[in-house]
PDB file of N, CA and C in Angstrom:
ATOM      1  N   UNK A   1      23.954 -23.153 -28.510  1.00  0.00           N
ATOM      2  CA  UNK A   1      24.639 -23.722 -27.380  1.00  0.00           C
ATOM      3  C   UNK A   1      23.989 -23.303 -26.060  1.00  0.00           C
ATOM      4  N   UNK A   2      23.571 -22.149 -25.973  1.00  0.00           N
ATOM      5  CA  UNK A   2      23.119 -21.646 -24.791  1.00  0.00           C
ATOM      6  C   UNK A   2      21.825 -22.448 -24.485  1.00  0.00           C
ATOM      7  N   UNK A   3      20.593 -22.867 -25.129  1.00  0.00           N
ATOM      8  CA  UNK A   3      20.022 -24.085 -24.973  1.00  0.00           C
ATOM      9  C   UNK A   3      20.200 -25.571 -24.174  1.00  0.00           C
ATOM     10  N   UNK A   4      21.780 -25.885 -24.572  1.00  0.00           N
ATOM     11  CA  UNK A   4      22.046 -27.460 -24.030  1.00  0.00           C
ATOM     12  C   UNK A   4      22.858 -26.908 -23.645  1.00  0.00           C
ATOM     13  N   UNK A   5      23.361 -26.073 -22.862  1.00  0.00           N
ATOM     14  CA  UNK A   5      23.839 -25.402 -21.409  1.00  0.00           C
ATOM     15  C   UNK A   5      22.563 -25.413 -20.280  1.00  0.00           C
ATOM     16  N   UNK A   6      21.471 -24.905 -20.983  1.00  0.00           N
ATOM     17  CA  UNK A   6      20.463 -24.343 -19.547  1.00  0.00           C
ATOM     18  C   UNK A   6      19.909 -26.107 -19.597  1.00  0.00           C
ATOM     19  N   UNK A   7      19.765 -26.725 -20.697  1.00  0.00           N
ATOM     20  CA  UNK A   7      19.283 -28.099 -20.397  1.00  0.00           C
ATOM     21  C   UNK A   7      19.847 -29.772 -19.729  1.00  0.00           C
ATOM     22  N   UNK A   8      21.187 -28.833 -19.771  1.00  0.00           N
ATOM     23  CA  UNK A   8      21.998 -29.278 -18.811  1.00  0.00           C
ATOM     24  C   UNK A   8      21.810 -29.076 -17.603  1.00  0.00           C
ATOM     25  N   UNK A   9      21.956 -27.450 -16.533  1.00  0.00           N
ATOM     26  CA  UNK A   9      21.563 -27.024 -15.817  1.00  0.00           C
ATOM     27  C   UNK A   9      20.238 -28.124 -15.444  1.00  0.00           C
ATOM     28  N   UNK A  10      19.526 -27.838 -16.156  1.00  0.00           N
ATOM     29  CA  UNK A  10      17.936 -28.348 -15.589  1.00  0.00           C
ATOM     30  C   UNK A  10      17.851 -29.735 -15.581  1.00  0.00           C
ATOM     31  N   UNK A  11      18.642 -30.842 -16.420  1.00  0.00           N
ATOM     32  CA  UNK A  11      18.512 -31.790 -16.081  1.00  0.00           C
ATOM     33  C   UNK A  11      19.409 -32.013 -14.601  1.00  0.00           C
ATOM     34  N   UNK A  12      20.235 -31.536 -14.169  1.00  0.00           N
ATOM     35  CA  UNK A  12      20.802 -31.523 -12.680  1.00  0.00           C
ATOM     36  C   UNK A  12      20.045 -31.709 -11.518  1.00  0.00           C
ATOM     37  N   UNK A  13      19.342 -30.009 -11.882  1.00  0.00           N
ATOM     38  CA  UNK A  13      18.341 -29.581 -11.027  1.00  0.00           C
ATOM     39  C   UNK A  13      17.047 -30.689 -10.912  1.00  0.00           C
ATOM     40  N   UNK A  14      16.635 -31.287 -12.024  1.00  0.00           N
ATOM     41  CA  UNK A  14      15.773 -32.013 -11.854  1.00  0.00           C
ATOM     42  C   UNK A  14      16.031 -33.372 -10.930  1.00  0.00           C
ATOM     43  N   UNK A  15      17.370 -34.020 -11.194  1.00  0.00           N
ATOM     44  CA  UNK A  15      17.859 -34.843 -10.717  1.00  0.00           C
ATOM     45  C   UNK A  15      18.159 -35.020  -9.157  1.00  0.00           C
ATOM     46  N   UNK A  16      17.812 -33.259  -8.655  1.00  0.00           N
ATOM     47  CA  UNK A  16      17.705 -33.415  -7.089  1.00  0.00           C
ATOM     48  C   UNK A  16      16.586 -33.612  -6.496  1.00  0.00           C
ATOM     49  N   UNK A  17      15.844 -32.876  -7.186  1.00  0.00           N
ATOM     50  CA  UNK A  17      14.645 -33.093  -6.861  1.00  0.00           C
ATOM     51  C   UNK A  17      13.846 -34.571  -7.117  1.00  0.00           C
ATOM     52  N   UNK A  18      13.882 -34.948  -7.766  1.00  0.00           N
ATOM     53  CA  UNK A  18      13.464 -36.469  -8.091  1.00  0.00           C
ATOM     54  C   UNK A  18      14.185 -37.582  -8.033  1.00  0.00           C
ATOM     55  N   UNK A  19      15.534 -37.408  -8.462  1.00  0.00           N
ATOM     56  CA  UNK A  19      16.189 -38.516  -8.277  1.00  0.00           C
ATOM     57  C   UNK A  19      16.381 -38.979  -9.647  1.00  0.00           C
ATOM     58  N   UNK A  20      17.303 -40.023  -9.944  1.00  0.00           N
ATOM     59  CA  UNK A  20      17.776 -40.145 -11.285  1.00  0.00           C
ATOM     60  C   UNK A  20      16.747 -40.979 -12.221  1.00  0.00           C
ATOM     61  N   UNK A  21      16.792 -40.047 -13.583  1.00  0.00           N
ATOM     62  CA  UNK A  21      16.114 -40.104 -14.564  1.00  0.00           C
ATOM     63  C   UNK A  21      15.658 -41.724 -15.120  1.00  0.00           C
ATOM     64  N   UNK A  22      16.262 -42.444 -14.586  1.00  0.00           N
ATOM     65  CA  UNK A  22      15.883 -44.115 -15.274  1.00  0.00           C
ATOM     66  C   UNK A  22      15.197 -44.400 -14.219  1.00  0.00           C
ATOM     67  N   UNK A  23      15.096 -44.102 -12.802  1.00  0.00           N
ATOM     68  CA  UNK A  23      13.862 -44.499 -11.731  1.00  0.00           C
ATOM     69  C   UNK A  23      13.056 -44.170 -12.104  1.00  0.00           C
ATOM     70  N   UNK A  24      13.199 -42.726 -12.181  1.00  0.00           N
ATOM     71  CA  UNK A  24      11.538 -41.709 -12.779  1.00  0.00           C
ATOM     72  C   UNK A  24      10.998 -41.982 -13.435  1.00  0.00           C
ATOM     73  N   UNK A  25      11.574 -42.009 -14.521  1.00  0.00           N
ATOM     74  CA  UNK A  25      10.779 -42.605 -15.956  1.00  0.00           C
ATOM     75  C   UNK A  25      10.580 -43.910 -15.768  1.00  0.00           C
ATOM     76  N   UNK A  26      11.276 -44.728 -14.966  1.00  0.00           N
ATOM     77  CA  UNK A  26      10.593 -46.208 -15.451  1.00  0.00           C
ATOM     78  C   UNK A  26       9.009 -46.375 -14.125  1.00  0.00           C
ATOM     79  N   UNK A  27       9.425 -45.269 -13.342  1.00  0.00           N
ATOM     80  CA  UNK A  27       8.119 -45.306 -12.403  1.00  0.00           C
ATOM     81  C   UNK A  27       7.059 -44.862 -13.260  1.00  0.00           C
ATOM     82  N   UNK A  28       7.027 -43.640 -13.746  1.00  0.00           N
ATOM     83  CA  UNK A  28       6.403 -43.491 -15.037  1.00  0.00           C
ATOM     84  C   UNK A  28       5.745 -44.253 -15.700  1.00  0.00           C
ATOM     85  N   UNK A  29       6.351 -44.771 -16.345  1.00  0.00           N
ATOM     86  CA  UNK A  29       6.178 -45.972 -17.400  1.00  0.00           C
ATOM     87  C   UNK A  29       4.949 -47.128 -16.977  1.00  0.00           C
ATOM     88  N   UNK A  30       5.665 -47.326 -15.813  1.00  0.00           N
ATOM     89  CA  UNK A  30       4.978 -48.247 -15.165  1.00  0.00           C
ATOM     90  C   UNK A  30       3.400 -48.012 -14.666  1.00  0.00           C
ATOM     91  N   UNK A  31       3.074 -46.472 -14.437  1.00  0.00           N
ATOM     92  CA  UNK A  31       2.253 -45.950 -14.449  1.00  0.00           C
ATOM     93  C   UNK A  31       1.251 -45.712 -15.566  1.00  0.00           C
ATOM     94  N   UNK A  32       1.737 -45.342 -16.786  1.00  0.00           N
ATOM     95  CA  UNK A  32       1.225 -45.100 -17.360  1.00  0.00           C
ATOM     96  C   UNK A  32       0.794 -46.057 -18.055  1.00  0.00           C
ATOM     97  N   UNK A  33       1.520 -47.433 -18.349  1.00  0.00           N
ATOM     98  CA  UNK A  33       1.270 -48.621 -18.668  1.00  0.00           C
ATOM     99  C   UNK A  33       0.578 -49.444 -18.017  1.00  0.00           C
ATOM    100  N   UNK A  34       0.428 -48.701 -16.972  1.00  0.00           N
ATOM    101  CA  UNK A  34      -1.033 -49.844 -15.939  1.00  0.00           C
ATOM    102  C   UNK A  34      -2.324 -48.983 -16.241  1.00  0.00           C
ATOM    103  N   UNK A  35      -2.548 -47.420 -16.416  1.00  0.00           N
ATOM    104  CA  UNK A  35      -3.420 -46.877 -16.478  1.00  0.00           C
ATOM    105  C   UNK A  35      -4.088 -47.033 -18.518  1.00  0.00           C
ATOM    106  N   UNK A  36      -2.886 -47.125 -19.075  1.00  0.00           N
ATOM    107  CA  UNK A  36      -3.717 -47.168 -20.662  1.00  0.00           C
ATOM    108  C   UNK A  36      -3.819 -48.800 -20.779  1.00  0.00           C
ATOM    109  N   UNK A  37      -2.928 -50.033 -20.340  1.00  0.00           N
ATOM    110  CA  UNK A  37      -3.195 -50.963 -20.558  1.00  0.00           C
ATOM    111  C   UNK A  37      -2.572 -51.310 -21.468  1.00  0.00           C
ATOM    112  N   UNK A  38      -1.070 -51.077 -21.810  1.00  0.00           N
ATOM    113  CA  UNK A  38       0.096 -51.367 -23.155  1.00  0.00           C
ATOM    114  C   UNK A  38       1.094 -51.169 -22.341  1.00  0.00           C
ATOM    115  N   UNK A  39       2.080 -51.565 -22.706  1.00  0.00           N
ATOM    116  CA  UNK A  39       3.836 -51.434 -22.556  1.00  0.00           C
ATOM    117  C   UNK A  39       3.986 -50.102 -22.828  1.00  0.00           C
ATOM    118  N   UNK A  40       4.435 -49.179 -21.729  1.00  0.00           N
ATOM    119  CA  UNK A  40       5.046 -47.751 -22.135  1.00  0.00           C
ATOM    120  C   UNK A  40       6.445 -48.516 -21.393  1.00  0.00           C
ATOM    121  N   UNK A  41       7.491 -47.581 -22.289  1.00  0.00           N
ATOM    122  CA  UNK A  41       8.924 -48.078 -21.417  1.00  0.00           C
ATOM    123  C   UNK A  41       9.248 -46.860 -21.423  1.00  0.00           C
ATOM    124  N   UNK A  42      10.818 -46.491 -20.269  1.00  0.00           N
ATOM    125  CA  UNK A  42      10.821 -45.027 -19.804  1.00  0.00           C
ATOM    126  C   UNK A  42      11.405 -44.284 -21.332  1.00  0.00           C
ATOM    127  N   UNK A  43      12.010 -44.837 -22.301  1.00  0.00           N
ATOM    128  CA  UNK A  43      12.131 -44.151 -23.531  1.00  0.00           C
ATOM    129  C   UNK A  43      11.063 -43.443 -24.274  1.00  0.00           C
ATOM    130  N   UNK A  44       9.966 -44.313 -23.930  1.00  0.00           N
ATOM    131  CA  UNK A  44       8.876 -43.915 -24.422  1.00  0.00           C
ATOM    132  C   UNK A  44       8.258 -42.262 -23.608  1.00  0.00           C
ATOM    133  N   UNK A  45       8.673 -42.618 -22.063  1.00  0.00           N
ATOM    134  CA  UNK A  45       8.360 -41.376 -21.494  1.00  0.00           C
ATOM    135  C   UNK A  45       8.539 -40.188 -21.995  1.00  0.00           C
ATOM    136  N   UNK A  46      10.170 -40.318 -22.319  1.00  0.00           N
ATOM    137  CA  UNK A  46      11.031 -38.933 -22.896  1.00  0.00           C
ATOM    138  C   UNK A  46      10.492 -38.784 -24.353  1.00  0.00           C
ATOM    139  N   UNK A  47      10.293 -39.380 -25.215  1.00  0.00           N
ATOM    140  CA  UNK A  47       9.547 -39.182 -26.666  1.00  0.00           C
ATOM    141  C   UNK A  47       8.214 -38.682 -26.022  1.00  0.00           C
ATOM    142  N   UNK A  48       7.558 -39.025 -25.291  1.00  0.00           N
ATOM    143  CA  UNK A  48       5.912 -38.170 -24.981  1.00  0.00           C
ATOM    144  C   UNK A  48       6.234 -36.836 -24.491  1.00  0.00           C
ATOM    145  N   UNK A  49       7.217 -36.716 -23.927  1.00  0.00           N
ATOM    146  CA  UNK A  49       7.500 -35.670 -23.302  1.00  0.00           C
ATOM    147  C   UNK A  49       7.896 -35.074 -24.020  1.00  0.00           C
ATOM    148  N   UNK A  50       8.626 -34.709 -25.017  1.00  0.00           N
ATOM    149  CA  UNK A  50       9.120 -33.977 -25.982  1.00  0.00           C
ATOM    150  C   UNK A  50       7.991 -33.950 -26.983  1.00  0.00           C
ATOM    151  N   UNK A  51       6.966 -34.649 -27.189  1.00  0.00           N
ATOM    152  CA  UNK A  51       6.144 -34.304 -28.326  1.00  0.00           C
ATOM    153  C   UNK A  51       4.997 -33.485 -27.605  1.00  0.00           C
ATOM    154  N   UNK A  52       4.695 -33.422 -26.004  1.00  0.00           N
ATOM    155  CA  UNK A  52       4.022 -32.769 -25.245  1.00  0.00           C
ATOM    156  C   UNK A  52       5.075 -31.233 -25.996  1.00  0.00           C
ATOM    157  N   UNK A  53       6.100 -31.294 -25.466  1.00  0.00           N
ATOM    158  CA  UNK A  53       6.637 -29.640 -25.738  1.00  0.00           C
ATOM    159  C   UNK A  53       6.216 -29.233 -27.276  1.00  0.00           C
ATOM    160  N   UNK A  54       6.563 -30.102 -28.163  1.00  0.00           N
ATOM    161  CA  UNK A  54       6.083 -29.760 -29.661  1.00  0.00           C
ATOM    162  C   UNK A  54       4.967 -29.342 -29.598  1.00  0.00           C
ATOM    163  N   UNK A  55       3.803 -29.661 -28.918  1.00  0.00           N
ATOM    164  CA  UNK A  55       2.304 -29.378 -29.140  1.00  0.00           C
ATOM    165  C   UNK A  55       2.097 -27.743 -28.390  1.00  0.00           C
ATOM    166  N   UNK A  56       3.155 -28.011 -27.268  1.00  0.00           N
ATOM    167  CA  UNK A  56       2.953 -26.384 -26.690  1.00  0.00           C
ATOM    168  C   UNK A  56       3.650 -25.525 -27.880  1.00  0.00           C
ATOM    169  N   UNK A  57       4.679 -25.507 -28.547  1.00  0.00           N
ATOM    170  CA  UNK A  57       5.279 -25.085 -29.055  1.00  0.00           C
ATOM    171  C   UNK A  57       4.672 -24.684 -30.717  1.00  0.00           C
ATOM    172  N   UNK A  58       3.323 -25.586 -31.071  1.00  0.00           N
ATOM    173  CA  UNK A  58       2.848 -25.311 -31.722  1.00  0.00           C
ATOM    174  C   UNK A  58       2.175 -23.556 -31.490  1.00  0.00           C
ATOM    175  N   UNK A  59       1.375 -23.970 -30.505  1.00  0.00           N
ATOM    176  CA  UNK A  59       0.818 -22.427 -29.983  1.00  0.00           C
ATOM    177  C   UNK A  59       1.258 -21.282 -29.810  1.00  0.00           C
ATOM    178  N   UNK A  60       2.904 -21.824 -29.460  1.00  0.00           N
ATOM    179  CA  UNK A  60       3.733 -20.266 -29.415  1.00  0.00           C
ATOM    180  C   UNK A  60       5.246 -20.953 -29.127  1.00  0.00           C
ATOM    181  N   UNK A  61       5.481 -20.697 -29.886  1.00  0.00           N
ATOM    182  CA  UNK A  61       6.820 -21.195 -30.530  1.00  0.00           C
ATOM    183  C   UNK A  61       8.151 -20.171 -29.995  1.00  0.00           C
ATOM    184  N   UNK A  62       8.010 -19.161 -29.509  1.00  0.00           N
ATOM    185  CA  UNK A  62       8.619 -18.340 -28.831  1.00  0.00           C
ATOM    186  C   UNK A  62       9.026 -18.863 -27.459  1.00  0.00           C
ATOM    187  N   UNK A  63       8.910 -19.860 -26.327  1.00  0.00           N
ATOM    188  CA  UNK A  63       8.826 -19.787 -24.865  1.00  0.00           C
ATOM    189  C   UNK A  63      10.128 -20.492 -25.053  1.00  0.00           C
ATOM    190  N   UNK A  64      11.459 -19.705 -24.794  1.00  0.00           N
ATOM    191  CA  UNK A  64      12.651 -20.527 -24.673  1.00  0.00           C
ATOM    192  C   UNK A  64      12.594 -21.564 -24.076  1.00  0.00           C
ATOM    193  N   UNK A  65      11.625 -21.634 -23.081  1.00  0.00           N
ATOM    194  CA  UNK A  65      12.106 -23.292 -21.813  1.00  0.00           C
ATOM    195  C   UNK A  65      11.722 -24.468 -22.909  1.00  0.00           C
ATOM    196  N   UNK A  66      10.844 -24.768 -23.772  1.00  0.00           N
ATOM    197  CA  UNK A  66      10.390 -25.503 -24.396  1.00  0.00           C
ATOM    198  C   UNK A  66      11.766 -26.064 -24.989  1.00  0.00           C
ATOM    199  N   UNK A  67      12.055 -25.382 -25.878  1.00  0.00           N
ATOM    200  CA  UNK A  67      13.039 -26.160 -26.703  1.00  0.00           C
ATOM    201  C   UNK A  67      14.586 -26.404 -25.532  1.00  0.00           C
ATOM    202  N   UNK A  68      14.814 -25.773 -24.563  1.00  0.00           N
ATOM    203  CA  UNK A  68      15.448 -26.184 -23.412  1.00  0.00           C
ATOM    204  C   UNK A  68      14.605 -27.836 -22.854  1.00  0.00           C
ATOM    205  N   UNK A  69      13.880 -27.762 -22.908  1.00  0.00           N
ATOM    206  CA  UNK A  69      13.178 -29.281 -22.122  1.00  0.00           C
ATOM    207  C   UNK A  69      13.166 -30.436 -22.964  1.00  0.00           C
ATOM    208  N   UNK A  70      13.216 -30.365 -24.252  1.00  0.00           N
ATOM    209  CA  UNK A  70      13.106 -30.887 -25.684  1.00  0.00           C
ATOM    210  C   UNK A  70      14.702 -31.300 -25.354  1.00  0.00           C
ATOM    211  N   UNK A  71      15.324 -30.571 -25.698  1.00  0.00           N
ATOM    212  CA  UNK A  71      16.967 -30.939 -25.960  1.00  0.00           C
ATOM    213  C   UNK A  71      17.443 -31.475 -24.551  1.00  0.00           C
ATOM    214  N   UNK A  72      16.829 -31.119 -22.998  1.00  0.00           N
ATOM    215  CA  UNK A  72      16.897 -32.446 -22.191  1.00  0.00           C
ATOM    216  C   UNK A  72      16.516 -33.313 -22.308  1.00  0.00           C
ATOM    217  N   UNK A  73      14.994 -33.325 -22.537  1.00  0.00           N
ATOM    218  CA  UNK A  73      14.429 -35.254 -23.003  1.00  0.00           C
ATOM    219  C   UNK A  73      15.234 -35.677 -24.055  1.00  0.00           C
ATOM    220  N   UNK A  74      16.306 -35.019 -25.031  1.00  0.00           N
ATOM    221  CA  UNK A  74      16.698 -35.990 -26.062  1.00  0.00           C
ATOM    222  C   UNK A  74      17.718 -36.173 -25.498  1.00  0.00           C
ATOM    223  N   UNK A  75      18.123 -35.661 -24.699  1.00  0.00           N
ATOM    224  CA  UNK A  75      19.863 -35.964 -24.097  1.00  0.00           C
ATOM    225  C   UNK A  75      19.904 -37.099 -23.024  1.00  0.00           C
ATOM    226  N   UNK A  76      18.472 -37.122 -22.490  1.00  0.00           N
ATOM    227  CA  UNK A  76      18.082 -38.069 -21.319  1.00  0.00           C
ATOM    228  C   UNK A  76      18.008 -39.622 -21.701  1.00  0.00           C
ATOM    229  N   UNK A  77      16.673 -39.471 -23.036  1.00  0.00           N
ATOM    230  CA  UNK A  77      16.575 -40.697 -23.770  1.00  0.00           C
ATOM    231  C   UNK A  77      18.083 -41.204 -24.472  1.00  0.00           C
ATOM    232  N   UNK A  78      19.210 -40.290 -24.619  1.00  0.00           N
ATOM    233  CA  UNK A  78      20.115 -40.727 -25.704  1.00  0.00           C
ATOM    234  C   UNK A  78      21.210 -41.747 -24.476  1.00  0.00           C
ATOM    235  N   UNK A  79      20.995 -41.012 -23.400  1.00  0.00           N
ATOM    236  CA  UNK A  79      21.987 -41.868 -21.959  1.00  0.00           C
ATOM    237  C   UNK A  79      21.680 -43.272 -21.846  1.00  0.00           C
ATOM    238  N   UNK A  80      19.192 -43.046 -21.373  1.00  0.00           N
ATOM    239  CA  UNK A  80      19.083 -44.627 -21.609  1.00  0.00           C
ATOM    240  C   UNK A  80      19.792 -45.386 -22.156  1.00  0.00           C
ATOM    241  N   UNK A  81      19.341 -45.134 -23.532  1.00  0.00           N
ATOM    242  CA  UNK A  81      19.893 -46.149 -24.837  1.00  0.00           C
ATOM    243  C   UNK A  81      21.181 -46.372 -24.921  1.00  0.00           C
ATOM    244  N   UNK A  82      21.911 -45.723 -24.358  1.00  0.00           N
ATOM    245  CA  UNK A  82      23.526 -45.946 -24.486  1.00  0.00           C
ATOM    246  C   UNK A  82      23.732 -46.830 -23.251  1.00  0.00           C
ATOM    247  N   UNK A  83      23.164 -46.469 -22.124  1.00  0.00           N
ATOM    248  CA  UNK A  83      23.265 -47.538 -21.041  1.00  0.00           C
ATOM    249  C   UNK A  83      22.927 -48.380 -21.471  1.00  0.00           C
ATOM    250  N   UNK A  84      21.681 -49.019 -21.837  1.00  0.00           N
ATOM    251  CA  UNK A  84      20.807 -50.256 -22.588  1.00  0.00           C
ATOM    252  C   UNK A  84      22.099 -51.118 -23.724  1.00  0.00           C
ATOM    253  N   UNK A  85      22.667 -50.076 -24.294  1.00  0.00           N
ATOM    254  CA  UNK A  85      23.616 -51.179 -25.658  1.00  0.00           C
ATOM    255  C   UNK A  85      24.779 -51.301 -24.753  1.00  0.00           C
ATOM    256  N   UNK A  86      25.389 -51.161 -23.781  1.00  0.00           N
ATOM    257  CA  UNK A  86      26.760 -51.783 -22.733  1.00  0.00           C
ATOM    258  C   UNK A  86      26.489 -53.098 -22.286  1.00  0.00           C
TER     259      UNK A  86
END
C-alpha cells in the first residue's frame, strides 16, 4: 500500500507541474509519432513508460521510486481508458 500512496502523491505533484495527464501524454504522443513515423497514442505513452522503469529495474531492482512510477503509469493509463469507454 505504501507504494500507491507515494504514487498517488506523485501523480498530484506531477499534475502541477505539467498539467493534466491526457494533455501530456497526448502532446507526447504526438511527438513521438511525428518523430518515429507510426501512431503512438497517449496509452501507449504510459505502457513505454512503465516498460522504461522495467528495464531500469532490471539493473537494480531495489530503487523504491521505480515500482512507485510503474503503479502511477498503470493508474494513469487505467483513468484514460475508463474516460475513453463513457
Amino acid at each position: 500500500m505504501k507504494v500507491l500512496k507515494e504514487a498517488d502523491k506523485t501523480i498530484k505533484s506531477r499534475a502541477k507541474h505539467y498539467g493534466p495527464v491526457e494533455e501530456n501524454w497526448d502532446n507526447i504522443a504526438r511527438l513521438w509519432s511525428a518523430y518515429l513515423d507510426i501512431k503512438i497514442t497517449s496509452e501507449d505513452v504510459g505502457v513505454l513508460n512503465i516498460l522504461q522503469k522495467v528495464a531500469r529495474l532490471k539493473e537494480d531492482n531495489k530503487l523504491f521510486d521505480n515500482y512507485v512510477d510503474i503503479a502511477g503509469y498503470s493508474a494513469l493509463i487505467g483513468d484514460i481508458v475508463e474516460k475513453a469507454q463513457r
